[in-house]
C-alpha atoms as a PDB file:
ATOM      1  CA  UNK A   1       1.750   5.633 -10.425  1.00  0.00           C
ATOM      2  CA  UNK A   2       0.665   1.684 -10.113  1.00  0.00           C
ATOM      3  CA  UNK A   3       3.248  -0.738 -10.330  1.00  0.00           C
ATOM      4  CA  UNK A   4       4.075  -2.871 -13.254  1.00  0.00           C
ATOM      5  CA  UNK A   5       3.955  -6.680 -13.339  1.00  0.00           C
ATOM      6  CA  UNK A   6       7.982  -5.994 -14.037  1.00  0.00           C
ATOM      7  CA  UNK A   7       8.479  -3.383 -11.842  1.00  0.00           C
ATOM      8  CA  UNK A   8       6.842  -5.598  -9.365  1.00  0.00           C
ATOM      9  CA  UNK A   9       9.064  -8.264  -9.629  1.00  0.00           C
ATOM     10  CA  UNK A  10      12.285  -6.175  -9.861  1.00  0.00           C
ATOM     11  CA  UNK A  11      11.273  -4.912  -6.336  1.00  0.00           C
ATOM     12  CA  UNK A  12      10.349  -8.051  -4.916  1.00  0.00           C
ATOM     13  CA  UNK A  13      14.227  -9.275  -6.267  1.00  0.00           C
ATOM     14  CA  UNK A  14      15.460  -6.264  -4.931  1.00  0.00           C
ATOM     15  CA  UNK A  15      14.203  -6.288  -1.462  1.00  0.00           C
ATOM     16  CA  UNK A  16      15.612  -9.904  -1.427  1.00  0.00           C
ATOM     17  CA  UNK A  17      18.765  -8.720  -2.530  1.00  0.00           C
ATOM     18  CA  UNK A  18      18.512  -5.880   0.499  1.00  0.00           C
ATOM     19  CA  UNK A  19      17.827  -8.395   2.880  1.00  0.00           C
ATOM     20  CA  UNK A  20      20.585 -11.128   1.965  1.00  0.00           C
ATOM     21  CA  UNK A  21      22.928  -7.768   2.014  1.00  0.00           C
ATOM     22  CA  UNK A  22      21.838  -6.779   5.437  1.00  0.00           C
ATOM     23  CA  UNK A  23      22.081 -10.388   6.426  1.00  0.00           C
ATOM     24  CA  UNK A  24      25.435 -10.902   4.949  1.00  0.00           C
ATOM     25  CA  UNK A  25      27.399  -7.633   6.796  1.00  0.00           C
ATOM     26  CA  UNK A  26      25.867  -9.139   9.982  1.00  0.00           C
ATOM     27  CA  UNK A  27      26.846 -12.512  10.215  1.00  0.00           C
ATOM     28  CA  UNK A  28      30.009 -12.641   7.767  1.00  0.00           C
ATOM     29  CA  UNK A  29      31.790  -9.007   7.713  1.00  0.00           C
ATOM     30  CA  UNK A  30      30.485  -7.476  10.927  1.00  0.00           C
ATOM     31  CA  UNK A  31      30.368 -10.615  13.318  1.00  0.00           C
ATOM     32  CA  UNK A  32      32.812  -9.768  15.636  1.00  0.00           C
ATOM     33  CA  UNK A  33      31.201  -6.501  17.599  1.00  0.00           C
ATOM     34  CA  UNK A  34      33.630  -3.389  16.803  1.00  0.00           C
ATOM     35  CA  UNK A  35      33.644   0.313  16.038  1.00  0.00           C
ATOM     36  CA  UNK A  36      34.785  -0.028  12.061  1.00  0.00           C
ATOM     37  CA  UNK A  37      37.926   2.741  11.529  1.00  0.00           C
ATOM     38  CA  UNK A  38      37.487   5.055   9.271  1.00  0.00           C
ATOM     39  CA  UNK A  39      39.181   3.196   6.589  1.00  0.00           C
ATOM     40  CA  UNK A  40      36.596   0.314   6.917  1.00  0.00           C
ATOM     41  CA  UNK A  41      34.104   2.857   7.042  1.00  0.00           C
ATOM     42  CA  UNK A  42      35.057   4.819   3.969  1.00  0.00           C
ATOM     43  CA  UNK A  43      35.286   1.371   2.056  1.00  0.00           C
ATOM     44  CA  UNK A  44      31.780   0.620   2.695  1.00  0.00           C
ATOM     45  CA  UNK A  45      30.636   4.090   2.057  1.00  0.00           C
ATOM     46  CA  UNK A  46      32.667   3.760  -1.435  1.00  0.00           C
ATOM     47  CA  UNK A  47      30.963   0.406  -1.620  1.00  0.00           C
ATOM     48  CA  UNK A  48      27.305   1.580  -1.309  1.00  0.00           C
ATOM     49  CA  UNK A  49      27.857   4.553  -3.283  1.00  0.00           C
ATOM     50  CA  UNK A  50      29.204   2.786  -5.984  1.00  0.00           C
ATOM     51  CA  UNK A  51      26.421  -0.117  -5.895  1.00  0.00           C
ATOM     52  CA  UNK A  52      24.165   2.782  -6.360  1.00  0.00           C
ATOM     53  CA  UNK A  53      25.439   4.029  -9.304  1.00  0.00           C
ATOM     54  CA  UNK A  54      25.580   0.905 -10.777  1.00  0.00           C
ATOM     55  CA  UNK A  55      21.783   0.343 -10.451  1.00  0.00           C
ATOM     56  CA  UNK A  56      21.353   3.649 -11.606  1.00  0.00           C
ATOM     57  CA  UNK A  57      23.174   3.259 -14.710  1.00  0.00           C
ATOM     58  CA  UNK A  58      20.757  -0.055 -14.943  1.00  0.00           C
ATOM     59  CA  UNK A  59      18.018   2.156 -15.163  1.00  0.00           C
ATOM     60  CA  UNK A  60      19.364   4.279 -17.656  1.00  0.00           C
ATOM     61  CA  UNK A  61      19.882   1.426 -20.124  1.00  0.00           C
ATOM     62  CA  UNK A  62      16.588  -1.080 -19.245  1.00  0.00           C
ATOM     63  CA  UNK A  63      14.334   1.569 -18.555  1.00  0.00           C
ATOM     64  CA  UNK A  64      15.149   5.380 -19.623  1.00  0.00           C
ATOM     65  CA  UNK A  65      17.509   8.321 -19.534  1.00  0.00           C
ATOM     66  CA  UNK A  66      14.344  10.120 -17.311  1.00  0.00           C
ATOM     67  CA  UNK A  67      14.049   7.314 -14.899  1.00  0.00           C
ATOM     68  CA  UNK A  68      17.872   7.343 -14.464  1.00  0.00           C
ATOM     69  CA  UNK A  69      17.958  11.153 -13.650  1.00  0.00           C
ATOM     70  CA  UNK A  70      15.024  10.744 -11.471  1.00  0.00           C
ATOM     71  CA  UNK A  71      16.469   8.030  -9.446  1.00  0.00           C
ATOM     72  CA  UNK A  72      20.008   9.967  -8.631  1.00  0.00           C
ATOM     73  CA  UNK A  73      18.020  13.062  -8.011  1.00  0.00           C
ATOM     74  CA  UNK A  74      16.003  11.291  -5.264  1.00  0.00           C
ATOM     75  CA  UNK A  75      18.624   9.571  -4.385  1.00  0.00           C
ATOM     76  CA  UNK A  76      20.913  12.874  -3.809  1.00  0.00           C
ATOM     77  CA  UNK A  77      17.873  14.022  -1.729  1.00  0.00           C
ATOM     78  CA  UNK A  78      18.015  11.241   0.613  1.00  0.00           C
ATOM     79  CA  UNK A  79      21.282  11.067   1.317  1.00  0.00           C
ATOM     80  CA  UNK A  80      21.702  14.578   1.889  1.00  0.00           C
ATOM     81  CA  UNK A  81      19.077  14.488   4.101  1.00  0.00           C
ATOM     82  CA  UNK A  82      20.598  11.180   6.012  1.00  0.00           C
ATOM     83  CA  UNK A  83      23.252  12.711   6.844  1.00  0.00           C
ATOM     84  CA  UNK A  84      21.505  15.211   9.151  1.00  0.00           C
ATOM     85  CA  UNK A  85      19.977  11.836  10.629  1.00  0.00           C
ATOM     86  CA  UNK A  86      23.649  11.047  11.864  1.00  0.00           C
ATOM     87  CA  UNK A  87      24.208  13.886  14.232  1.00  0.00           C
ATOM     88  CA  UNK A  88      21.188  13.157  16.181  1.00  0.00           C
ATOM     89  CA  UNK A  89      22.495   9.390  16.460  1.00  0.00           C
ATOM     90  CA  UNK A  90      25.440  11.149  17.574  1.00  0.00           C
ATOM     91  CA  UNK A  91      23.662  12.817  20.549  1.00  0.00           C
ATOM     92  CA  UNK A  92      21.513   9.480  21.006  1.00  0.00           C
ATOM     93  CA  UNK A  93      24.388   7.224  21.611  1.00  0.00           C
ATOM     94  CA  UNK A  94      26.400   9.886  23.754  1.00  0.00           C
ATOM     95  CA  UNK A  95      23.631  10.824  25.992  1.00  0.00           C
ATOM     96  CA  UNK A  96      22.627   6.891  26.660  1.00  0.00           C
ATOM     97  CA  UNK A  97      26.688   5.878  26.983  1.00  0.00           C
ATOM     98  CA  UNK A  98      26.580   3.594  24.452  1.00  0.00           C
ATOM     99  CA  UNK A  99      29.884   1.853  23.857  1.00  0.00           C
ATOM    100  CA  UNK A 100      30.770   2.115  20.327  1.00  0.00           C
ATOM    101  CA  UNK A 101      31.502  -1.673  20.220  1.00  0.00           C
ATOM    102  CA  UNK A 102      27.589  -1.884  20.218  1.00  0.00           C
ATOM    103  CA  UNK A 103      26.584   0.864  18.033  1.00  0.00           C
ATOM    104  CA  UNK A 104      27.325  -0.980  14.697  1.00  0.00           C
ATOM    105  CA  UNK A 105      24.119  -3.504  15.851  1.00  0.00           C
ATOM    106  CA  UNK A 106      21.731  -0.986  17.028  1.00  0.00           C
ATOM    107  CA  UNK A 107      22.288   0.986  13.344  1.00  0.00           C
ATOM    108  CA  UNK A 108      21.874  -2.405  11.533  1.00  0.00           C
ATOM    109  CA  UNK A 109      18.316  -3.384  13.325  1.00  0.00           C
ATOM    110  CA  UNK A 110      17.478   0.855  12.922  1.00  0.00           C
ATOM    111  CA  UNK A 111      18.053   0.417   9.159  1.00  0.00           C
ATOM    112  CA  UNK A 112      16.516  -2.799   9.076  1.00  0.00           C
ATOM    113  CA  UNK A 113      13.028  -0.988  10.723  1.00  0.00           C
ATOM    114  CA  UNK A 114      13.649   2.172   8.470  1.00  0.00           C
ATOM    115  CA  UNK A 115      13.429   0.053   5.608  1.00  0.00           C
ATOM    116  CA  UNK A 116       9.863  -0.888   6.592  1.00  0.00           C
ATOM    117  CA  UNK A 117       8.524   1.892   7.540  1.00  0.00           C
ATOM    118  CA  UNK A 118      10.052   3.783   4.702  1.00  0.00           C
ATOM    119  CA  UNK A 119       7.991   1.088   2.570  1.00  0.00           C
ATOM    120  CA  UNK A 120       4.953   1.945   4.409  1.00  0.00           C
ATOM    121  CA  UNK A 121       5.226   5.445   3.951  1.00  0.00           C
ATOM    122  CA  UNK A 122       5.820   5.185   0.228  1.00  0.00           C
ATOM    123  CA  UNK A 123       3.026   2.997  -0.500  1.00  0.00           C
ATOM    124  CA  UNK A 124       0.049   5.541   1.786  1.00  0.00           C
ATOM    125  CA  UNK A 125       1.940   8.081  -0.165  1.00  0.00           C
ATOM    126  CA  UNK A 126       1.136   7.083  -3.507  1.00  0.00           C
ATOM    127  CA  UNK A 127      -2.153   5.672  -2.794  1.00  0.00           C
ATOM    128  CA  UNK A 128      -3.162   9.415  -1.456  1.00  0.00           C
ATOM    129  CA  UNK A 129      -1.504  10.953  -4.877  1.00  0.00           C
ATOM    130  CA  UNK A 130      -3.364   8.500  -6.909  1.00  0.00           C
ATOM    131  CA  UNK A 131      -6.641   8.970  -5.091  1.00  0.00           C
ATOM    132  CA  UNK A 132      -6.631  12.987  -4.067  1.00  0.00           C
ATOM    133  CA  UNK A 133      -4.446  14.835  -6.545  1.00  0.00           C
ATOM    134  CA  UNK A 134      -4.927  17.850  -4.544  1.00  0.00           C
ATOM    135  CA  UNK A 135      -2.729  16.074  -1.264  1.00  0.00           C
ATOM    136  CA  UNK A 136       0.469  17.216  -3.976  1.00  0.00           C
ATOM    137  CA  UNK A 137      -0.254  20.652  -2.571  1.00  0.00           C
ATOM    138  CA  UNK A 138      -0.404  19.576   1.184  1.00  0.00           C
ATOM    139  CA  UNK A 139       2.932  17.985   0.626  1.00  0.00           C
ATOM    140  CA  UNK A 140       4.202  21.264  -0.796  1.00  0.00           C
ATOM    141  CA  UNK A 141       3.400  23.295   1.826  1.00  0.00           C
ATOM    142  CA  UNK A 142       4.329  20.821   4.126  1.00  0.00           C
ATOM    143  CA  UNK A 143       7.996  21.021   2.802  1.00  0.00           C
ATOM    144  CA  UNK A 144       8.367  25.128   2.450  1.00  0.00           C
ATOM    145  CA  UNK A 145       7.233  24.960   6.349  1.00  0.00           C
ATOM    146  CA  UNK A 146       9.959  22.529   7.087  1.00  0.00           C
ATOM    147  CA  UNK A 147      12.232  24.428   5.009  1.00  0.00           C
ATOM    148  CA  UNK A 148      11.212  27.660   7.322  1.00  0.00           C
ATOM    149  CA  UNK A 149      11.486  25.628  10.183  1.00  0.00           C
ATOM    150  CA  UNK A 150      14.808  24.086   9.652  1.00  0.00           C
ATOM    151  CA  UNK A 151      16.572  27.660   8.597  1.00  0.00           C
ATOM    152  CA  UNK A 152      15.406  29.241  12.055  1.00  0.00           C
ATOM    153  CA  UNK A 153      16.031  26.401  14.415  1.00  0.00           C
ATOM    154  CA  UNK A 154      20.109  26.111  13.494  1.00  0.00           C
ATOM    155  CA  UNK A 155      20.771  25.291  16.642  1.00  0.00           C
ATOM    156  CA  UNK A 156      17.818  23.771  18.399  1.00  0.00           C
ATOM    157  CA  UNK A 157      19.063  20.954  20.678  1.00  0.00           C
ATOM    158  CA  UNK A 158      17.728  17.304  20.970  1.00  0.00           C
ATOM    159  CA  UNK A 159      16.640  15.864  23.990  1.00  0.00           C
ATOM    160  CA  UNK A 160      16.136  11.572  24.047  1.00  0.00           C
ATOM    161  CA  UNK A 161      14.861  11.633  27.175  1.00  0.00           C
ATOM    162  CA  UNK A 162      11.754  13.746  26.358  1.00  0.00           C
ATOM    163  CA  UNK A 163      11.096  10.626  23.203  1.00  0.00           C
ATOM    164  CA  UNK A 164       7.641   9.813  23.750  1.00  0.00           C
ATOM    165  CA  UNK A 165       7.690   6.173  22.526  1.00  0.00           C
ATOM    166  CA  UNK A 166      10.786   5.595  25.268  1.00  0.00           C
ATOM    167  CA  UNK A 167       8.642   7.040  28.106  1.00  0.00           C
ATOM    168  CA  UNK A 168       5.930   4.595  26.879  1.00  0.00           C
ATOM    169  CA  UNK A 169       8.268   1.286  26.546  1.00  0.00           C
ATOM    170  CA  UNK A 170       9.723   2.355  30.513  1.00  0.00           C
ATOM    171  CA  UNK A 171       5.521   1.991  31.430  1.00  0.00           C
ATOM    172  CA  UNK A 172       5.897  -1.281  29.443  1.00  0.00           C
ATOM    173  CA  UNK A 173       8.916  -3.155  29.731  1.00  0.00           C
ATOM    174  CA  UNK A 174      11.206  -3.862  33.068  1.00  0.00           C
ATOM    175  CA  UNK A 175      14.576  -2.240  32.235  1.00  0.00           C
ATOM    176  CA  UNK A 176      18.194  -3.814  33.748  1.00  0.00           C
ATOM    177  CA  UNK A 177      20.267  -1.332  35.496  1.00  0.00           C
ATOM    178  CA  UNK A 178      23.032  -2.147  33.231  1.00  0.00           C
ATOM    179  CA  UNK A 179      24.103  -3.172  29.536  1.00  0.00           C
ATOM    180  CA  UNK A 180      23.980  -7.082  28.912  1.00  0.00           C
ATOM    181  CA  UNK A 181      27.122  -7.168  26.543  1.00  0.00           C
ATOM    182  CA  UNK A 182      24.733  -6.411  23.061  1.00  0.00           C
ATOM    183  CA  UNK A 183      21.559  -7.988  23.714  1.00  0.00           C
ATOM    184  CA  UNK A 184      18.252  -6.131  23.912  1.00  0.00           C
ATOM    185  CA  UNK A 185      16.236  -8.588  26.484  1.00  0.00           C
ATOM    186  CA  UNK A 186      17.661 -11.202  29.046  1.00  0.00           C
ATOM    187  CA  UNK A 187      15.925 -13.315  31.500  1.00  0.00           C
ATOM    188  CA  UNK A 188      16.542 -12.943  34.844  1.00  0.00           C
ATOM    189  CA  UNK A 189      15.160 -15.177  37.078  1.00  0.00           C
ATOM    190  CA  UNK A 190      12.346 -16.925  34.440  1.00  0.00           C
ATOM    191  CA  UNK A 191      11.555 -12.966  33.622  1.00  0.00           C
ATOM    192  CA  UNK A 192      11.922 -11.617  30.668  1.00  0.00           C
ATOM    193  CA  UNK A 193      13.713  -7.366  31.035  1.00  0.00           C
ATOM    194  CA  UNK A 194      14.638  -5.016  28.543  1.00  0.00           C
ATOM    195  CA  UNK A 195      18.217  -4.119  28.149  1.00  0.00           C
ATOM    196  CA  UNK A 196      19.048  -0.086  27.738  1.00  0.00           C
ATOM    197  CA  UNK A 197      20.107  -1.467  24.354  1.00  0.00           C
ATOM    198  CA  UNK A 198      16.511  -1.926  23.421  1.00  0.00           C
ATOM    199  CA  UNK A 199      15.817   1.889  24.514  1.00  0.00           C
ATOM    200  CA  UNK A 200      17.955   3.249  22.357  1.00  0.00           C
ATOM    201  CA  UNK A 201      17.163   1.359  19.188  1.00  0.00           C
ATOM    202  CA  UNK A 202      13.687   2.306  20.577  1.00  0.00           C
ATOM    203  CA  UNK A 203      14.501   5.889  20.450  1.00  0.00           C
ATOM    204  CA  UNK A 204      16.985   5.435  16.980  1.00  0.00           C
ATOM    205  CA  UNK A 205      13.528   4.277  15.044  1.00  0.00           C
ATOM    206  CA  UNK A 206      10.997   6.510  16.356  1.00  0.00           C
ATOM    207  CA  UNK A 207      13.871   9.163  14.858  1.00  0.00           C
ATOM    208  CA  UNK A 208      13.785   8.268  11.904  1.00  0.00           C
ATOM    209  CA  UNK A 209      10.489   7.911  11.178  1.00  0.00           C
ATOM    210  CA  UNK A 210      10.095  11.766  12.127  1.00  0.00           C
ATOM    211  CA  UNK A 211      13.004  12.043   9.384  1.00  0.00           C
ATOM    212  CA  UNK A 212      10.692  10.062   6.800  1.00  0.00           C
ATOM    213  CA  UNK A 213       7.788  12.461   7.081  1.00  0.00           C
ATOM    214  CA  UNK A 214      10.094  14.767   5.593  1.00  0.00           C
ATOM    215  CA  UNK A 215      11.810  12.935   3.271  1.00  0.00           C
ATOM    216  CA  UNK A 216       8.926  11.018   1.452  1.00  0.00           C
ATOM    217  CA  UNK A 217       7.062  14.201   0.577  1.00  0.00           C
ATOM    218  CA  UNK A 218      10.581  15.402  -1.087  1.00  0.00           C
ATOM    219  CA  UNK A 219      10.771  12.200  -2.690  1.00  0.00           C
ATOM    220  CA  UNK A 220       7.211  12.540  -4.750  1.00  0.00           C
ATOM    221  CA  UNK A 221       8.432  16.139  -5.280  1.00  0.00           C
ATOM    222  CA  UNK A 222      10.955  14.504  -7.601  1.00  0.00           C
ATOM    223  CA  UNK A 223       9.220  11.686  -9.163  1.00  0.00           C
ATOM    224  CA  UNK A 224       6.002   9.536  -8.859  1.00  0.00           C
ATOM    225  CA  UNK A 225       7.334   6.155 -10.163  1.00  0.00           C
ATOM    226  CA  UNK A 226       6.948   4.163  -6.912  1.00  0.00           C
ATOM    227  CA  UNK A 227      10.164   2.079  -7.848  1.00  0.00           C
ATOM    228  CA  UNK A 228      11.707   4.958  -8.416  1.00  0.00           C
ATOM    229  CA  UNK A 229      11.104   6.260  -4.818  1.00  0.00           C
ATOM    230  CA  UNK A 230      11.449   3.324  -3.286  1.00  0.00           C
ATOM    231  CA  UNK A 231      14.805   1.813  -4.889  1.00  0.00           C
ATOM    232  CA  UNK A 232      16.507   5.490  -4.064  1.00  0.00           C
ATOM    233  CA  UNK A 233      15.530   5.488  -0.379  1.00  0.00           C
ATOM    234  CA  UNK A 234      16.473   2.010  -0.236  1.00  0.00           C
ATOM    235  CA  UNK A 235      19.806   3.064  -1.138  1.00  0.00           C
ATOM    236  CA  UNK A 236      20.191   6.173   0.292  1.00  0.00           C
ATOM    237  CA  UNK A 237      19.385   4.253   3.947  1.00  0.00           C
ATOM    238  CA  UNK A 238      21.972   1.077   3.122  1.00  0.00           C
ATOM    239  CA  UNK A 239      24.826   3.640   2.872  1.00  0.00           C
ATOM    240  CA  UNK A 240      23.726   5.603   6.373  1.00  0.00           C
ATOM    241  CA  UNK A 241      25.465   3.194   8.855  1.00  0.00           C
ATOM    242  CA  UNK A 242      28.536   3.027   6.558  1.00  0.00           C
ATOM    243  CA  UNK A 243      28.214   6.971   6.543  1.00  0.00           C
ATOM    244  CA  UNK A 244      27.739   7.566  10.441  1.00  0.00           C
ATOM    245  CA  UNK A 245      30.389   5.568  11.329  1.00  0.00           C
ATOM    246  CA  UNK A 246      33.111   8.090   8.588  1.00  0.00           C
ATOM    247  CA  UNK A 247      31.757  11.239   9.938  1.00  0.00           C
ATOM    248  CA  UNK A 248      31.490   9.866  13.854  1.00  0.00           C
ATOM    249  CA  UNK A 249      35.074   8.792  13.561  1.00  0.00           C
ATOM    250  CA  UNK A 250      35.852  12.204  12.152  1.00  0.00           C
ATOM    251  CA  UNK A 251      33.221  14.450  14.288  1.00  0.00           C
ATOM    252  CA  UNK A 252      32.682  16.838  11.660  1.00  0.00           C
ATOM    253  CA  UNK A 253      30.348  19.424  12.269  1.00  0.00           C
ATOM    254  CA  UNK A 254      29.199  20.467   8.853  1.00  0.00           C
ATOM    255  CA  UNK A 255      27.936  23.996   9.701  1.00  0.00           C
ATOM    256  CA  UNK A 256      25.655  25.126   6.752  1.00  0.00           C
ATOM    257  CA  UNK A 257      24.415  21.549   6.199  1.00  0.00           C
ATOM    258  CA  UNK A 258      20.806  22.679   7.853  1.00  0.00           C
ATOM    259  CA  UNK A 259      20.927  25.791   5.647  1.00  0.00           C
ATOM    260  CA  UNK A 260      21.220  23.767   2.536  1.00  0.00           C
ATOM    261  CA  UNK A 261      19.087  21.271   3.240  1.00  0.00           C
ATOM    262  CA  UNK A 262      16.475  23.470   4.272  1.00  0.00           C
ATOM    263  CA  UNK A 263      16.679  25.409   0.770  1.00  0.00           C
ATOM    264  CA  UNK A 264      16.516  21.745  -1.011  1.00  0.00           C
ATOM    265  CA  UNK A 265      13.138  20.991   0.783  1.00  0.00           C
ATOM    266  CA  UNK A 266      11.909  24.339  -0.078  1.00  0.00           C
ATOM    267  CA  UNK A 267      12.851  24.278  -3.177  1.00  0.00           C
ATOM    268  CA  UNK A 268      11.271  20.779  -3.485  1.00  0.00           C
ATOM    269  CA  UNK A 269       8.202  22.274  -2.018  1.00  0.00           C
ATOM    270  CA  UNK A 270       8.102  24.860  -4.249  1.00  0.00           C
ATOM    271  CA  UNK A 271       8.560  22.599  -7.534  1.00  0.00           C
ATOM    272  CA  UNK A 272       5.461  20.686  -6.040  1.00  0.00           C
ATOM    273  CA  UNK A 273       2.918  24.114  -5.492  1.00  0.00           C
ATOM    274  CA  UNK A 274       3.662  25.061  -9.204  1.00  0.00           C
ATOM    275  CA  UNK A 275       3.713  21.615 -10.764  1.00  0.00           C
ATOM    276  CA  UNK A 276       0.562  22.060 -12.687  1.00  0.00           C
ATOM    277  CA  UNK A 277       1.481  25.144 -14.051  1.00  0.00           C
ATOM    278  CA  UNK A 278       4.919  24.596 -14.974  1.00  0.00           C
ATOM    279  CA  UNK A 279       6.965  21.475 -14.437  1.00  0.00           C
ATOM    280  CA  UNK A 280      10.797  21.874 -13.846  1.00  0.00           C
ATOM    281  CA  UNK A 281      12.967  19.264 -15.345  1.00  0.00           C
ATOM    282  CA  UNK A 282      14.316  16.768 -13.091  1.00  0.00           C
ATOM    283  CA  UNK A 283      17.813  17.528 -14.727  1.00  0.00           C
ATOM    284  CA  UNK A 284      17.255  21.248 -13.581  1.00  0.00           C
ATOM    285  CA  UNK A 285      16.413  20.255 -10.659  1.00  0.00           C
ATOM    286  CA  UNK A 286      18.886  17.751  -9.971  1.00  0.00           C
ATOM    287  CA  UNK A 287      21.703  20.800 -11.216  1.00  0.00           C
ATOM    288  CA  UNK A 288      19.846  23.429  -8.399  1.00  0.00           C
ATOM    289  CA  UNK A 289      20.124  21.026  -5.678  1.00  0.00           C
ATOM    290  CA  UNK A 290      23.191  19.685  -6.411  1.00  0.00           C
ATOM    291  CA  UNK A 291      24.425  23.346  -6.472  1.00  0.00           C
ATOM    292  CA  UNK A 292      22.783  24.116  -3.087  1.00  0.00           C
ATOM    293  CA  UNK A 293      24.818  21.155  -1.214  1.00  0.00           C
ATOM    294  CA  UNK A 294      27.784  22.060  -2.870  1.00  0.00           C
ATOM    295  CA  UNK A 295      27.801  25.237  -1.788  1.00  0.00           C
ATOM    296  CA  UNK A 296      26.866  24.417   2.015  1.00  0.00           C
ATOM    297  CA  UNK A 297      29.687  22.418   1.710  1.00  0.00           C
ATOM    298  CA  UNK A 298      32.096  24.984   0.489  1.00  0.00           C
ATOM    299  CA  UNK A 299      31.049  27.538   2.714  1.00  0.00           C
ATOM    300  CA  UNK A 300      31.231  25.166   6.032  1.00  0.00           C
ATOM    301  CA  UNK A 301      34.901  24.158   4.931  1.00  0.00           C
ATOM    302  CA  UNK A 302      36.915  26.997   6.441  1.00  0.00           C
ATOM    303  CA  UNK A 303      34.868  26.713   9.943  1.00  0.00           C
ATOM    304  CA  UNK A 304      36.355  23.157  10.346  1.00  0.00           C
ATOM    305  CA  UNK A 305      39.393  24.150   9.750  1.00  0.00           C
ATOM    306  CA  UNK A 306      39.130  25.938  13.083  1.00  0.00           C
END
């Protein structure tokens, strides 16, 4: 599970690479704060998607057919599971008002944070796999129970105000009645206050790091190459903004989405709890879940019709 010296150095060039990307859609193609239309968004969805692939394809030829169907496995995974992500934003941004001018920002500095924490997570991950074998089991359950969990609560409802880390920075910070244009603090009178901007990116990252403890167990359910993991979450988070902003123009409701991801994790789960007794191939398993989405898909089609 350690890192090679090459591996090591193809993640160090692409984290750069990330971080130029991130840099360059904020200060070149998203300067001008707007809600991108849905062709803008789909563009960049395309574009992500298709940047992907390409790495993927990468893999296949510099490193091996396995890693390659590894990598778009996991990276299936995530996205699937990102895109339950983007219905709580949903909620998030309507129940603090936020214009949609200023949600393109909050997203970028949410992703920006996801990517670290999603680093973090990886790396305790494979340092508890590496050091207690046994945790693979832990991580197994874990999943089936989420699986369980997710199936019964279809329609449990969120509630930001109940965050715990934004009842924590209200203790903390002084808060301005109001929104100052897109900035998260301002000084008023030599003091410095938090904007309600800063709340909800507050509330936007302590999200998705309750996402993460689901998805990084999944993750090692599929593979325990840490480039692998890392590289497909990477990837899977780049295209999220890109991806909230085509189904938030839309407001589709997928219906089923919950019921398919919920069978992915438990079937994830599952592959994990009998992994020492029989391994599935990834290209199996890549064919099961594929099927699963598909199928939540198809079967929430006719419902938005209505």
């Amino acid at each position: 599970m350690e890192l090679t010296f090459t591996e090591l150095i193809a993640g160090i060039i692409f984290t750069i690479f990330v971080i130029g990307m991130l840099i360059l859609d904020m200060r070149i193609f998203q300067r001008t704060a707007h809600f991108p239309s849905f062709k803008e968004a789909l563009l960049w969805s395309i574009f992500w998607i298709v940047l992907a692939l390409i790495f993927n394809a990468g893999i296949w030829v510099f490193q091996s057919h396995q890693k390659a169907l590894e990598f778009l496995t996991g990276y299936i995974v995530e996205k699937s599971l990102s895109v339950d992500n983007i219905f709580v934003f949903i909620v998030i941004f309507s129940y603090f008002g936020v214009k949609k001018e200023y949600q393109h920002k909050i997203l970028f500095w949410g992703i920006l944070g996801a990517i670290i924490f999603r680093l973090l997570f990886i790396a305790a991950g494979a340092a508890l796999i590496a050091t207690f074998h046994w945790i693979m089991y832990v991580f197994g359950a874990f999943l089936v129970l989420t699986a369980i969990k997710l199936a019964i609560k279809q329609d449990e409802q969120v509630h930001p105000e109940k965050n715990i880390i934004l009842k924590i920075a209200k203790k903390i910070f002084p808060i301005t009645q109001n929104v100052e244009g897109e900035r998260f603090f301002v000084r008023i009178n030599g003091k410095l206050f938090a904007t309600p901007l800063f709340l909800v990116l507050l509330v936007i990252e302590s999200t998705d790091i309750v996402f993460a403890i689901d998805s990084i167990p999944a993750i090692f359910g599929i593979t325990h190459d840490v480039f692998i993991i890392y590289t497909s979450n990477i990837f899977a988070i780049l295209g999220l903004r890109a991806l909230y902003f085509l189904i938030a123009g839309l407001m589709i409701r997928l219906k089923y989405l919950q019921t398919g991801l919920a069978f992915v994790l438990g079937f994830i789960g599952i592959k994990m709890l009998i992994a020492d007794f029989y391994k599935i191939p990834t290209q199996y398993s890549l064919l099961v879940i594929f099927l699963i989405l598909l199928t939540a898909l198809i079967a929430s089609l006719p419902l938005e019709k209505k």
